[in-house]
N, C-alpha and C. Protein backbone atom coordinates (compact mmCIF):
# COMPACT_ATOMS: atom_id res chain seq x y z
N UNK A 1 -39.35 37.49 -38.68
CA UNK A 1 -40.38 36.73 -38.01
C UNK A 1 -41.19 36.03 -39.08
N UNK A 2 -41.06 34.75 -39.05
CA UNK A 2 -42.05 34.03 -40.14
C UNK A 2 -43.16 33.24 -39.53
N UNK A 3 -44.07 33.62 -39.97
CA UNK A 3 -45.28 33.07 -39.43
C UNK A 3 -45.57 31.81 -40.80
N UNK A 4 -46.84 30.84 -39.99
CA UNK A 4 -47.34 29.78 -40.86
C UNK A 4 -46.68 28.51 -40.68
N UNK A 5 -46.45 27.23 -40.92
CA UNK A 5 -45.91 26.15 -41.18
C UNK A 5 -44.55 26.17 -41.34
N UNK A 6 -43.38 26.08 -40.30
CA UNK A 6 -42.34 25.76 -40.64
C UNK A 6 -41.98 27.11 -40.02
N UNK A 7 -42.56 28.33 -39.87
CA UNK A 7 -41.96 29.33 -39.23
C UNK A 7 -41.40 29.45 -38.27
N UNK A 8 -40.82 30.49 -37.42
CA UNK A 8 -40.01 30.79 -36.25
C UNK A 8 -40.75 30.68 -35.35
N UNK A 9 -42.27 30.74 -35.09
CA UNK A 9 -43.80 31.21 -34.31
C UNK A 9 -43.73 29.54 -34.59
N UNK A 10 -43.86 28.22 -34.54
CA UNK A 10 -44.32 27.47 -35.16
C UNK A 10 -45.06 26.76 -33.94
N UNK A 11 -46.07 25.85 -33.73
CA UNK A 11 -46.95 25.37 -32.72
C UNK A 11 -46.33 24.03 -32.84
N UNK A 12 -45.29 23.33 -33.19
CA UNK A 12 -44.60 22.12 -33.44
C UNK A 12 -43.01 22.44 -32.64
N UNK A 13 -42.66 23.77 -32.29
CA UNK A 13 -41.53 24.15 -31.71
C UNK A 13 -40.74 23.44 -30.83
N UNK A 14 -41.54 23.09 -30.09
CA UNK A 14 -40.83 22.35 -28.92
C UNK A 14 -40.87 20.37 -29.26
N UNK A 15 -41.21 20.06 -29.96
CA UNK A 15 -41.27 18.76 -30.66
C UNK A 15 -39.86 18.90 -31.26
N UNK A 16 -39.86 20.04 -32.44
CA UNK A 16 -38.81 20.13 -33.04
C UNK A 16 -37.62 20.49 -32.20
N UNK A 17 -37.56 20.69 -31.00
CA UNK A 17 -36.28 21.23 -30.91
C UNK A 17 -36.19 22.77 -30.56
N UNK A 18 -37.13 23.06 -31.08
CA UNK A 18 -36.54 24.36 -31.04
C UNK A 18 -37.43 25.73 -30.20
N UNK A 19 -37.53 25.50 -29.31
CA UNK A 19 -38.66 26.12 -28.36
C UNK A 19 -37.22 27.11 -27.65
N UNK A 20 -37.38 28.20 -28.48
CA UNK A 20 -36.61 29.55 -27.27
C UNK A 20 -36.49 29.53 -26.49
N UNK A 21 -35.39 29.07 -25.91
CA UNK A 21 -35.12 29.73 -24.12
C UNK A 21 -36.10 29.50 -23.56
N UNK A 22 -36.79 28.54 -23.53
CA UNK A 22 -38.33 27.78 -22.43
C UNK A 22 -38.09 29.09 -21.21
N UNK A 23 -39.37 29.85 -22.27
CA UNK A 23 -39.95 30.73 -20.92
C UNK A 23 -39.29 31.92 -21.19
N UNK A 24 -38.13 32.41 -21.41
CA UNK A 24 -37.24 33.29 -21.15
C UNK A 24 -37.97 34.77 -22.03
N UNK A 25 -38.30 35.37 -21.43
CA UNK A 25 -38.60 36.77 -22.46
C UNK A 25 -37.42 37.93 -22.64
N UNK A 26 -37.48 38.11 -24.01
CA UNK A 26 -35.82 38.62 -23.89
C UNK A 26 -36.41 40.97 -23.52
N UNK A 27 -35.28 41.09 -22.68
CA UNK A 27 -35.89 42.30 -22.14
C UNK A 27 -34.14 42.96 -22.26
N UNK A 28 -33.24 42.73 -21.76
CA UNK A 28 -31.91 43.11 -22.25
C UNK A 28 -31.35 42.75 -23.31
N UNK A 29 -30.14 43.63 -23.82
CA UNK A 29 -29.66 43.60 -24.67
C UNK A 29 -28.97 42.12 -24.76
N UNK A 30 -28.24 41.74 -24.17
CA UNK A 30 -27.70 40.52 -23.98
C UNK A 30 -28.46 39.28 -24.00
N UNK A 31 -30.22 39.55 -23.55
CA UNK A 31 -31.01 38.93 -23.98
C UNK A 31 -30.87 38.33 -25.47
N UNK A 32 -31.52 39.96 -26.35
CA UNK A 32 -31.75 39.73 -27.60
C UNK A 32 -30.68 39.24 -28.44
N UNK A 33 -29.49 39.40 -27.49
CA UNK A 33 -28.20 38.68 -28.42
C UNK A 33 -28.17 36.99 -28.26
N UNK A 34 -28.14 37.08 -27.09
CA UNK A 34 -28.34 35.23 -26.79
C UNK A 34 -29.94 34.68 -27.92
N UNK A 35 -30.86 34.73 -28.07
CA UNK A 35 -32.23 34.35 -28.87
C UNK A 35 -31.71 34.63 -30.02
N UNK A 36 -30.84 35.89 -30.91
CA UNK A 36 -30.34 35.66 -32.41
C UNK A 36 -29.40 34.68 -32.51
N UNK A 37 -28.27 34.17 -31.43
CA UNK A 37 -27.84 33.35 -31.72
C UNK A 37 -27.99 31.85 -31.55
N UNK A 38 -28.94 31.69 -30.52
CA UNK A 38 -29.69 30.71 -30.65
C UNK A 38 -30.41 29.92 -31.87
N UNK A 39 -31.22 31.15 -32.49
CA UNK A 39 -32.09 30.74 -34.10
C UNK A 39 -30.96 30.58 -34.60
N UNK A 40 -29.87 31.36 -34.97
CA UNK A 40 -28.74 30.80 -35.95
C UNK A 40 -28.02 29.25 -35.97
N UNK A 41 -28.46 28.60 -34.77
CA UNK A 41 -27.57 27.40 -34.39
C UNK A 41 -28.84 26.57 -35.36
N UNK A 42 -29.97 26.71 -35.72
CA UNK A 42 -30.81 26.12 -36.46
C UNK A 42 -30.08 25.48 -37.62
N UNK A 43 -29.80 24.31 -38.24
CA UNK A 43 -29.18 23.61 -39.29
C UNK A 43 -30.02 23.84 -40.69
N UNK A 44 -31.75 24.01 -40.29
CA UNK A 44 -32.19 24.18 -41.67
C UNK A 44 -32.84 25.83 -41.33
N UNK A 45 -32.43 26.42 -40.77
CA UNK A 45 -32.46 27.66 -41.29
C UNK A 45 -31.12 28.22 -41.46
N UNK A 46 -29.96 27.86 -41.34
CA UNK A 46 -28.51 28.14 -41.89
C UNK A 46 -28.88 27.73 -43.09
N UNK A 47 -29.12 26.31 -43.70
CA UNK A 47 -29.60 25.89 -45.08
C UNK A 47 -29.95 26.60 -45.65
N UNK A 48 -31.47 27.45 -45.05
CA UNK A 48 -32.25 28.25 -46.10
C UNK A 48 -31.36 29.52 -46.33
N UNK A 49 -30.68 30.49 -45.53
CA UNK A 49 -29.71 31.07 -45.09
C UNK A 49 -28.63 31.06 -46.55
N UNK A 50 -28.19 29.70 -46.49
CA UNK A 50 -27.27 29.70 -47.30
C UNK A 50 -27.88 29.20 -48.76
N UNK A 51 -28.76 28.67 -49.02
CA UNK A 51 -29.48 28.56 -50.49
C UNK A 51 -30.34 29.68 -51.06
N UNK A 52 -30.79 30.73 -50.61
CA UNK A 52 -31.78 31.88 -50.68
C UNK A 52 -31.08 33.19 -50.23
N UNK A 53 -31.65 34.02 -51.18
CA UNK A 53 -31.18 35.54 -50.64
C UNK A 53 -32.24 35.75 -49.33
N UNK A 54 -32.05 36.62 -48.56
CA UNK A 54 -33.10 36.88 -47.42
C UNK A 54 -33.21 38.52 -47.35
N UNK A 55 -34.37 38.99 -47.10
CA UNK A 55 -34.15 40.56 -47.45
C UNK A 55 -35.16 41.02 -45.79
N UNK A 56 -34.07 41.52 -44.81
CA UNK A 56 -34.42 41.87 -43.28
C UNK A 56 -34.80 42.75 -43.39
N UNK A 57 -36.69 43.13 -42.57
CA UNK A 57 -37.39 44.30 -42.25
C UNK A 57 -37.61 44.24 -40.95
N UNK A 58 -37.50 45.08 -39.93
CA UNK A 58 -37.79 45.23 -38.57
C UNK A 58 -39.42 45.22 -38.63
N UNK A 59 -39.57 44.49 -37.56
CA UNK A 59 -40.79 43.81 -37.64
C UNK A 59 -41.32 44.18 -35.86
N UNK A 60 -42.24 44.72 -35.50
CA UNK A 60 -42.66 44.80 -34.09
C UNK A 60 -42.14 43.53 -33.04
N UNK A 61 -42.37 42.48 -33.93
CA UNK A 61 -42.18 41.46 -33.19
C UNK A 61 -40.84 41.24 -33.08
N UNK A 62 -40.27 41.86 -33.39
CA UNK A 62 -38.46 41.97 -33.32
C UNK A 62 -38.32 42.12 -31.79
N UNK A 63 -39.18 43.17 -31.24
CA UNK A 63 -39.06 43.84 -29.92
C UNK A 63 -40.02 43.04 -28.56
N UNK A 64 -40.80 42.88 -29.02
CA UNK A 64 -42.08 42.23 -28.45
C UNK A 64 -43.23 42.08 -28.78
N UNK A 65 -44.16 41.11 -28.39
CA UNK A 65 -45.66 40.86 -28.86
C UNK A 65 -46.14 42.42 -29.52
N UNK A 66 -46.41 42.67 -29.96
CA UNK A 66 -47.56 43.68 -30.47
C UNK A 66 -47.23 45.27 -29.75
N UNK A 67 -45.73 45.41 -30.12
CA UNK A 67 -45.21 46.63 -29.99
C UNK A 67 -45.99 47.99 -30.87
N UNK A 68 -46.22 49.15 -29.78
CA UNK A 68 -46.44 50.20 -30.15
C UNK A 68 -45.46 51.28 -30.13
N UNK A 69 -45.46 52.52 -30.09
CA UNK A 69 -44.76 53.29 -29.91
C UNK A 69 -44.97 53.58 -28.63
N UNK A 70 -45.13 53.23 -27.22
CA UNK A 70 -44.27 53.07 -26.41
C UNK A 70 -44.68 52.19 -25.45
N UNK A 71 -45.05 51.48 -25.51
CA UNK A 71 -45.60 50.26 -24.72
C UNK A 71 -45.53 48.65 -25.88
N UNK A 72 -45.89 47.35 -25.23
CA UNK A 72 -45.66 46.63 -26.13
C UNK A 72 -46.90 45.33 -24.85
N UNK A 73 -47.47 44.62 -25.67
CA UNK A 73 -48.26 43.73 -24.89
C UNK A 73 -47.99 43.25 -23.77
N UNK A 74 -46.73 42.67 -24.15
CA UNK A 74 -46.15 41.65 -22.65
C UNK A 74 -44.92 42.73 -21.92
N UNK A 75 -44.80 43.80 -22.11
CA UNK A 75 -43.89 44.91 -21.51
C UNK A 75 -44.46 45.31 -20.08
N UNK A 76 -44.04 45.15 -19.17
CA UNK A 76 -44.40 45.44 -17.53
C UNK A 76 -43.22 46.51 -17.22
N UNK A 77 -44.27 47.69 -16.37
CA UNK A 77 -43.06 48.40 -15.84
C UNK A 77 -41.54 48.43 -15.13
N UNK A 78 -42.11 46.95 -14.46
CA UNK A 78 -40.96 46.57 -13.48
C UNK A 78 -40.23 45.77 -14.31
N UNK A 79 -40.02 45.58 -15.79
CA UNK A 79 -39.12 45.31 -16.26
C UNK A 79 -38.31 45.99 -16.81
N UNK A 80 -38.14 47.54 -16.74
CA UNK A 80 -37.32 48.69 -17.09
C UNK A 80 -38.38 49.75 -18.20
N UNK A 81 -37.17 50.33 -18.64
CA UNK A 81 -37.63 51.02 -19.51
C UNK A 81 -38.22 50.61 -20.70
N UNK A 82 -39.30 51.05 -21.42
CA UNK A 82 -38.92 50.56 -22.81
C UNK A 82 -38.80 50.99 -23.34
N UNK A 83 -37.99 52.74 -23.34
CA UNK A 83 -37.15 53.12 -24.32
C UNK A 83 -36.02 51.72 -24.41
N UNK A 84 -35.35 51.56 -23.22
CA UNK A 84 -34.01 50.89 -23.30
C UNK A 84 -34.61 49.22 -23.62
N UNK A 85 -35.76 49.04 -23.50
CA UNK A 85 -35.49 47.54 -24.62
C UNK A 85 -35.74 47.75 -25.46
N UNK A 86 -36.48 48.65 -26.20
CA UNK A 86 -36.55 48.86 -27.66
C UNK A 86 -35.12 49.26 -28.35
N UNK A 87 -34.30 49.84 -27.54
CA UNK A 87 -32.91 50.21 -28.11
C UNK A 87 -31.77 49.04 -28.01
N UNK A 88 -32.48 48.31 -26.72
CA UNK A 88 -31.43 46.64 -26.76
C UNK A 88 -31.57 46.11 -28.08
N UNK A 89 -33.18 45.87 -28.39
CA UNK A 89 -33.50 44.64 -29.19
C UNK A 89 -33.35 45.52 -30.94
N UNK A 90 -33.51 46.49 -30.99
CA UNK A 90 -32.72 47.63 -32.25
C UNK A 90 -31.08 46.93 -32.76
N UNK A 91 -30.67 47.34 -31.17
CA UNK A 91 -28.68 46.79 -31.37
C UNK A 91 -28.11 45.29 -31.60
N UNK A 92 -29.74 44.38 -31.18
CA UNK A 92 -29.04 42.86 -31.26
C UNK A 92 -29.26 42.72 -32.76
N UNK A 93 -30.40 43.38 -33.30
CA UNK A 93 -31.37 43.26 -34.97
C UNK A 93 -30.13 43.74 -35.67
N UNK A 94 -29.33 44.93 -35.66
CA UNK A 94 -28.43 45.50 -36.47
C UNK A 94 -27.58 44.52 -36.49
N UNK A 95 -26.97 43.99 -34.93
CA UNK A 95 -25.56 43.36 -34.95
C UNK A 95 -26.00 42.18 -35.82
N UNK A 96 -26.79 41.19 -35.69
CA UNK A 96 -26.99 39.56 -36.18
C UNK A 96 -27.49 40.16 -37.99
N UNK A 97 -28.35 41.24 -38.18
CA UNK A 97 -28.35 40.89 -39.92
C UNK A 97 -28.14 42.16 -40.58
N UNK A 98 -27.70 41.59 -41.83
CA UNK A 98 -26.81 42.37 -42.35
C UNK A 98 -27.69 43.66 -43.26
N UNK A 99 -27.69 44.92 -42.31
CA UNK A 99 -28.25 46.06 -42.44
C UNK A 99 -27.08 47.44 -42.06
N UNK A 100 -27.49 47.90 -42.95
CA UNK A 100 -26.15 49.72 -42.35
C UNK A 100 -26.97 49.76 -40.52
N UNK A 101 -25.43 50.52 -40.40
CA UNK A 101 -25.98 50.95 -38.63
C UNK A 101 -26.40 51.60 -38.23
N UNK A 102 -27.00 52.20 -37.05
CA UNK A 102 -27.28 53.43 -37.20
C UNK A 102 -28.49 53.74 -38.07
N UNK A 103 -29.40 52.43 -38.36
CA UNK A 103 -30.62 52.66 -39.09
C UNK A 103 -32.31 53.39 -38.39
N UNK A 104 -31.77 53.18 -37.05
CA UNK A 104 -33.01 53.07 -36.63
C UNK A 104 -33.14 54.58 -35.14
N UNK A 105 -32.83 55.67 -36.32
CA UNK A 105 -32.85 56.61 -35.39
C UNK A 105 -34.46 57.41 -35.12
N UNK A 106 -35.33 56.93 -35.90
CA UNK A 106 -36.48 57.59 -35.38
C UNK A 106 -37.97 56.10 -35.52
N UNK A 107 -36.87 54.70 -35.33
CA UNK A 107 -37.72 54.03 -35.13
C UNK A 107 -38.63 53.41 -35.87
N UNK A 108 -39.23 54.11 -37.11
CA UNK A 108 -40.00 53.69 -38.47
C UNK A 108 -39.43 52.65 -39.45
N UNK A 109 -40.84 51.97 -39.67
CA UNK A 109 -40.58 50.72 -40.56
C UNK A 109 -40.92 51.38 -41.94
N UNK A 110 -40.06 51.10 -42.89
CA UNK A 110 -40.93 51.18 -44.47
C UNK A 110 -40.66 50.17 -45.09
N UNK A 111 -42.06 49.53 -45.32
CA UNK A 111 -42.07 48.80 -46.84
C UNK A 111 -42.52 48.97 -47.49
C-alpha cells in the first residue's frame, strides 16, 4: 500500500485510469484475487516492478480500512466472517507476491 503522490491510495485515481473496481469492496477470496491482478495490469507499476527491488510487508490495509484483530472499519456482519476475509485476503497477498507460504499463521506483522 503506498500512500502520497503517485501511490495506490492516489486522489488523481480515477483521472488516471485507475480507480479499483468502481465501488467494489473486496470481501472474498476471489475478490482479493481479481484487485491484485488488476494493480498488476498497471504499465508503470510493472515498470517500477521491473526496474527496482520491492520488499512486501502485510499491511492492515491489505485486508481492509483500519483492520484490527477482529473487526476492520468498513467490515459489516452481513458480509461474513472476518475470520474468513482475513484468511481470503492472507491467500490472495501470498499467491500475487513473492513471500514463503504458510506465513501468516498467527497473523503478526514485524518490521
Amino acid at each position: 500500500y503506498e500512500y502520497g503522490a503517485g501511490g495506490y491510495a492516489n486522489e488523481d485515481a480515477e483521472a488516471l485510469g485507475r480507480e479499483p473496481s468502481k465501488g467494489t469492496e473486496c470481501i472474498t477470496l476471489d475478490d482479493y484475487r481479481k484487485r491484485y491482478a488488476q494493480y498488476r495490469q498497471d504499465a508503470d507499476l510493472q515498470a517500477l516492478h521491473a526496474s527496482l527491488p520491492m520488499i512486501a510487508v502485510w499491511d492492515d490495509h491489505e485486508l481492509a480500512n483500519d483492520t484490527w484483530k477482529n473487526g476492520a472499519e468498513n467490515h459489516q456482519e452481513e458480509e461474513g466472517s472476518f475470520n474468513d476475509r482475513r484468511a481470503a485476503a492472507a491467500a490472495a497477498w501470498t499467491e500475487w507476491l513473492p513471500v514463503r507460504e504458510n506465513t501468516f499463521s498467527n497473523m503478526l506483522i514485524y518490521r
